[in-house]
Structures are given as C-alpha cells and as structure tokens.
C-alpha atoms as a PDB file:
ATOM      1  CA  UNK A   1      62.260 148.186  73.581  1.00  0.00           C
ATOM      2  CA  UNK A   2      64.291 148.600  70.212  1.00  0.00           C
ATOM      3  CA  UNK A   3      64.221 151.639  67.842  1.00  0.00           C
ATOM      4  CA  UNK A   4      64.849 151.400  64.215  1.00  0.00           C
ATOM      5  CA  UNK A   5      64.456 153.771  61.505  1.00  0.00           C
ATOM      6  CA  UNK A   6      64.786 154.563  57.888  1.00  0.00           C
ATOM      7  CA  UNK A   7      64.939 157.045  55.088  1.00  0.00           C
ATOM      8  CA  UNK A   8      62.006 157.113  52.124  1.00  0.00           C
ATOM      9  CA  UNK A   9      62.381 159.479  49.567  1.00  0.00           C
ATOM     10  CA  UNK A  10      63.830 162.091  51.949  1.00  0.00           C
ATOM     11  CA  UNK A  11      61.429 161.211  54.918  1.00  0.00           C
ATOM     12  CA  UNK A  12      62.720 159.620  58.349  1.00  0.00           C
ATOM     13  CA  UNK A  13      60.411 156.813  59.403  1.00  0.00           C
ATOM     14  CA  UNK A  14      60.843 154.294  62.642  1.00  0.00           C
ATOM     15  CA  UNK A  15      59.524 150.936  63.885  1.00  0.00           C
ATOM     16  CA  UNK A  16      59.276 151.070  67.324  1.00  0.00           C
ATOM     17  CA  UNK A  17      59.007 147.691  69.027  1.00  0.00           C
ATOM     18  CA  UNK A  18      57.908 146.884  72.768  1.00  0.00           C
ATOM     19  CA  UNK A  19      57.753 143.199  74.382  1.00  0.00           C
ATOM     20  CA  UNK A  20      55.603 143.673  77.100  1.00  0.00           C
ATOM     21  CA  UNK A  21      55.068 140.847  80.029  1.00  0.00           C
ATOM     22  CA  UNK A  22      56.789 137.661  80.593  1.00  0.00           C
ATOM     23  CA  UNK A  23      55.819 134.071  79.221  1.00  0.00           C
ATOM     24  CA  UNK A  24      52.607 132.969  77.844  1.00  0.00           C
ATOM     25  CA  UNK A  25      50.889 136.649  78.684  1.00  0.00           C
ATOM     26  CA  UNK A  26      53.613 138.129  76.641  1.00  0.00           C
ATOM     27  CA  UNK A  27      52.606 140.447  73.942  1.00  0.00           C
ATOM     28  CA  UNK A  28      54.855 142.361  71.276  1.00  0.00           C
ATOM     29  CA  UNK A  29      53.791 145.982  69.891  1.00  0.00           C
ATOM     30  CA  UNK A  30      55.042 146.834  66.903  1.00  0.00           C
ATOM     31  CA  UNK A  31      54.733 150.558  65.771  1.00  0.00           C
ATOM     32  CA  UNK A  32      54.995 152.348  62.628  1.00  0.00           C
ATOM     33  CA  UNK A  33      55.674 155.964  62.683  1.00  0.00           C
ATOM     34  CA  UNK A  34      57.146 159.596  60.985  1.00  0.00           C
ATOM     35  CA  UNK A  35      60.319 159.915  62.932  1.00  0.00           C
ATOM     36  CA  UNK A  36      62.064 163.295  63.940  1.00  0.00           C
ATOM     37  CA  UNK A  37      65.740 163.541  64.920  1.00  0.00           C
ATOM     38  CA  UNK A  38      66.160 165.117  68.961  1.00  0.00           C
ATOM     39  CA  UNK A  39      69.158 167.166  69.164  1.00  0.00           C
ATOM     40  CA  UNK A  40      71.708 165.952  71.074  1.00  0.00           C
ATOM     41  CA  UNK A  41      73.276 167.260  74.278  1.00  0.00           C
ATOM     42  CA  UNK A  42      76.670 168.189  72.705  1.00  0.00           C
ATOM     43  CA  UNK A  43      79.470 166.081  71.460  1.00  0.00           C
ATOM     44  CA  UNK A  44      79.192 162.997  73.327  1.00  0.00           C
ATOM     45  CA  UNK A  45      75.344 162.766  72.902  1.00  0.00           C
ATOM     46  CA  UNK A  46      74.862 162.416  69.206  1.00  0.00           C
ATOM     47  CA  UNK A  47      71.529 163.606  67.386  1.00  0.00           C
ATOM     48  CA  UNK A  48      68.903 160.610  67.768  1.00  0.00           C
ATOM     49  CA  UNK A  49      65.892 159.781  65.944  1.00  0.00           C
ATOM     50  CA  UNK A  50      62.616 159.469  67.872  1.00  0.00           C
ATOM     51  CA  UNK A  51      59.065 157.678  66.920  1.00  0.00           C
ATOM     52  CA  UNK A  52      56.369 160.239  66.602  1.00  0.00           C
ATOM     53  CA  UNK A  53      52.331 158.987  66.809  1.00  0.00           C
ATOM     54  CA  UNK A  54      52.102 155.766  65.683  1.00  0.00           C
ATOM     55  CA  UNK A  55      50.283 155.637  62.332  1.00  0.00           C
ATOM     56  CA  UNK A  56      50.112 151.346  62.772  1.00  0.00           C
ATOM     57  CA  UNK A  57      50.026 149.187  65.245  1.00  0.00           C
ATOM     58  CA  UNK A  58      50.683 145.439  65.399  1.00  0.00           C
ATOM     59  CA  UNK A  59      50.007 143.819  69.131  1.00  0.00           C
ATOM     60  CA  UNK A  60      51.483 140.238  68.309  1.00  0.00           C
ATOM     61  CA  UNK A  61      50.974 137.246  71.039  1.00  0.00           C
ATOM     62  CA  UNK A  62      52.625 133.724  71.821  1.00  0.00           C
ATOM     63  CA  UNK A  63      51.511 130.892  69.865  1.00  0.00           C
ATOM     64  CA  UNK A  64      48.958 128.914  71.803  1.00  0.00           C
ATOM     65  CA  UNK A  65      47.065 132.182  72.863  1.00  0.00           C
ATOM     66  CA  UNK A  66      43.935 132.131  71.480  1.00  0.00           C
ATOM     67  CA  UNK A  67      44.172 135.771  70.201  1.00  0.00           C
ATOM     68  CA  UNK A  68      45.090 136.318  66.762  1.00  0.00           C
ATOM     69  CA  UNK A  69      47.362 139.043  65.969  1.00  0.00           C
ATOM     70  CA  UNK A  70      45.849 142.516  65.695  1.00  0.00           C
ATOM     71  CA  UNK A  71      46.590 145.542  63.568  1.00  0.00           C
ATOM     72  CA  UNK A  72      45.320 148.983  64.022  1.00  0.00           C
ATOM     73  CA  UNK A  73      45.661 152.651  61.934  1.00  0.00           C
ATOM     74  CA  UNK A  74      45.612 155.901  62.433  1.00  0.00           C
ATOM     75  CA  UNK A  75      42.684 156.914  59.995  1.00  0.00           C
ATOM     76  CA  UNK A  76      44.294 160.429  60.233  1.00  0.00           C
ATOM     77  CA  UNK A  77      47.783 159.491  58.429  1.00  0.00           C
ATOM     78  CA  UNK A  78      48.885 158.550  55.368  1.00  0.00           C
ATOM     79  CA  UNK A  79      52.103 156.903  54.461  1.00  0.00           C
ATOM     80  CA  UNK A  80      53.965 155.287  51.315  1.00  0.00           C
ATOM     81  CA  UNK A  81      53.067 152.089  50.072  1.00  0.00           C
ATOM     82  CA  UNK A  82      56.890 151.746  50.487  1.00  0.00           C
ATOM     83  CA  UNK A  83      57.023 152.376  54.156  1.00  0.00           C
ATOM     84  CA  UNK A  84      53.876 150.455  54.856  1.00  0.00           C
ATOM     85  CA  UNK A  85      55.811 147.868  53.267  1.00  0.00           C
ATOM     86  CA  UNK A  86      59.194 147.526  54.683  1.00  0.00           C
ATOM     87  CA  UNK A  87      57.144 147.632  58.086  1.00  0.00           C
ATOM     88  CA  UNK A  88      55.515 144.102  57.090  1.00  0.00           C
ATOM     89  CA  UNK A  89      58.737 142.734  56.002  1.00  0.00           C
ATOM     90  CA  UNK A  90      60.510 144.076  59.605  1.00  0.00           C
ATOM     91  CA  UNK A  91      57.598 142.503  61.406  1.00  0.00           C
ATOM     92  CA  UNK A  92      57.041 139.441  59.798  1.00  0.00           C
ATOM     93  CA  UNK A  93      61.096 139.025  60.162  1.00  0.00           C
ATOM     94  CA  UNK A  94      60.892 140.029  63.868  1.00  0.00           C
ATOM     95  CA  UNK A  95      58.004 137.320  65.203  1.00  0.00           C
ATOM     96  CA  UNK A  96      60.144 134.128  64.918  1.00  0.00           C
ATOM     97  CA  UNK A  97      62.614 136.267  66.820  1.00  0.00           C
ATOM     98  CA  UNK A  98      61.050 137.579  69.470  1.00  0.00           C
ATOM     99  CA  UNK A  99      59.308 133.268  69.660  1.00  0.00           C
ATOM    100  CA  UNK A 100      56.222 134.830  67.976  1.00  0.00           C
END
C-alpha cells in the first residue's frame, strides 16, 4: 500500500494505491480522494495526511487477464479537472511499475 498526496489550489488531495493478491490474480486499486492531515502523537510522530472516500477508483489487472481495466466514481463528488488529471498521469506512470 503507498500513500501520496498533493496540494491544488489550497486543497490536500491523495492517491491511494493497493496491490492486492499475488501473480496472475493480482489486481492494483488505485484511489483518488480529498485528503485530511491526522494529528500526530507528539514530536516524534509528525502530522500525516490520510485518504478520505474515494471519489475514483481504478482496479487495474495483469496483462493476459481477460479483464480490462475498470474505473468507477463517486456520483456524489466533484473534483478539479486538475486533480482528476494528475491522477491519470500518476496511474498511467504507475502500471508499467507495478508490471501492469
């Protein structure tokens, strides 16, 4: 699981990305969300951001699956064409990584 987020215009937004299973029943999720920073527990636990509901969804398998990549919204958010965009660009730079 790997956590990265960003700043738009003032707003925190994350990519959230899980590999789940092993070998050719692998799938990646790839999630697009508002992010909110979690306190931390003093000095030596810093403030963190963390992925709120996932406003899109990417579920990404192995080549040779028959399954073509799927993509789902959240018909009750909205985001930036800005945000919506930088999450393609992560994504489509993440597949070749992750042997997608």
């Amino acid at each position: 699981m790997a956590l990265s987020a960003w700043d738009c215009d003032g707003d925190l937004y994350c990519v959230l990305t899980t590999e789940i299973g092993v070998g050719e029943g692998r799938t990646v999720h790839f999630e697009l969300s508002e992010a909110c920073v979690v306190p931390g527990g003093g000095p030596s636990v810093p403030a963190a951001p963390a992925p709120g509901v996932a406003a899109v969804t990417v579920v990404a398998y192995p080549p040779g699956e028959e399954e073509p990549a799927e993509v789902f919204f959240d018909e009750a958010q909205t985001l930036p064409f800005a945000v919506v965009h930088h999450f393609a660009v992560t994504v489509a730079a993440r597949l070749p990584i992750a042997g997608l």
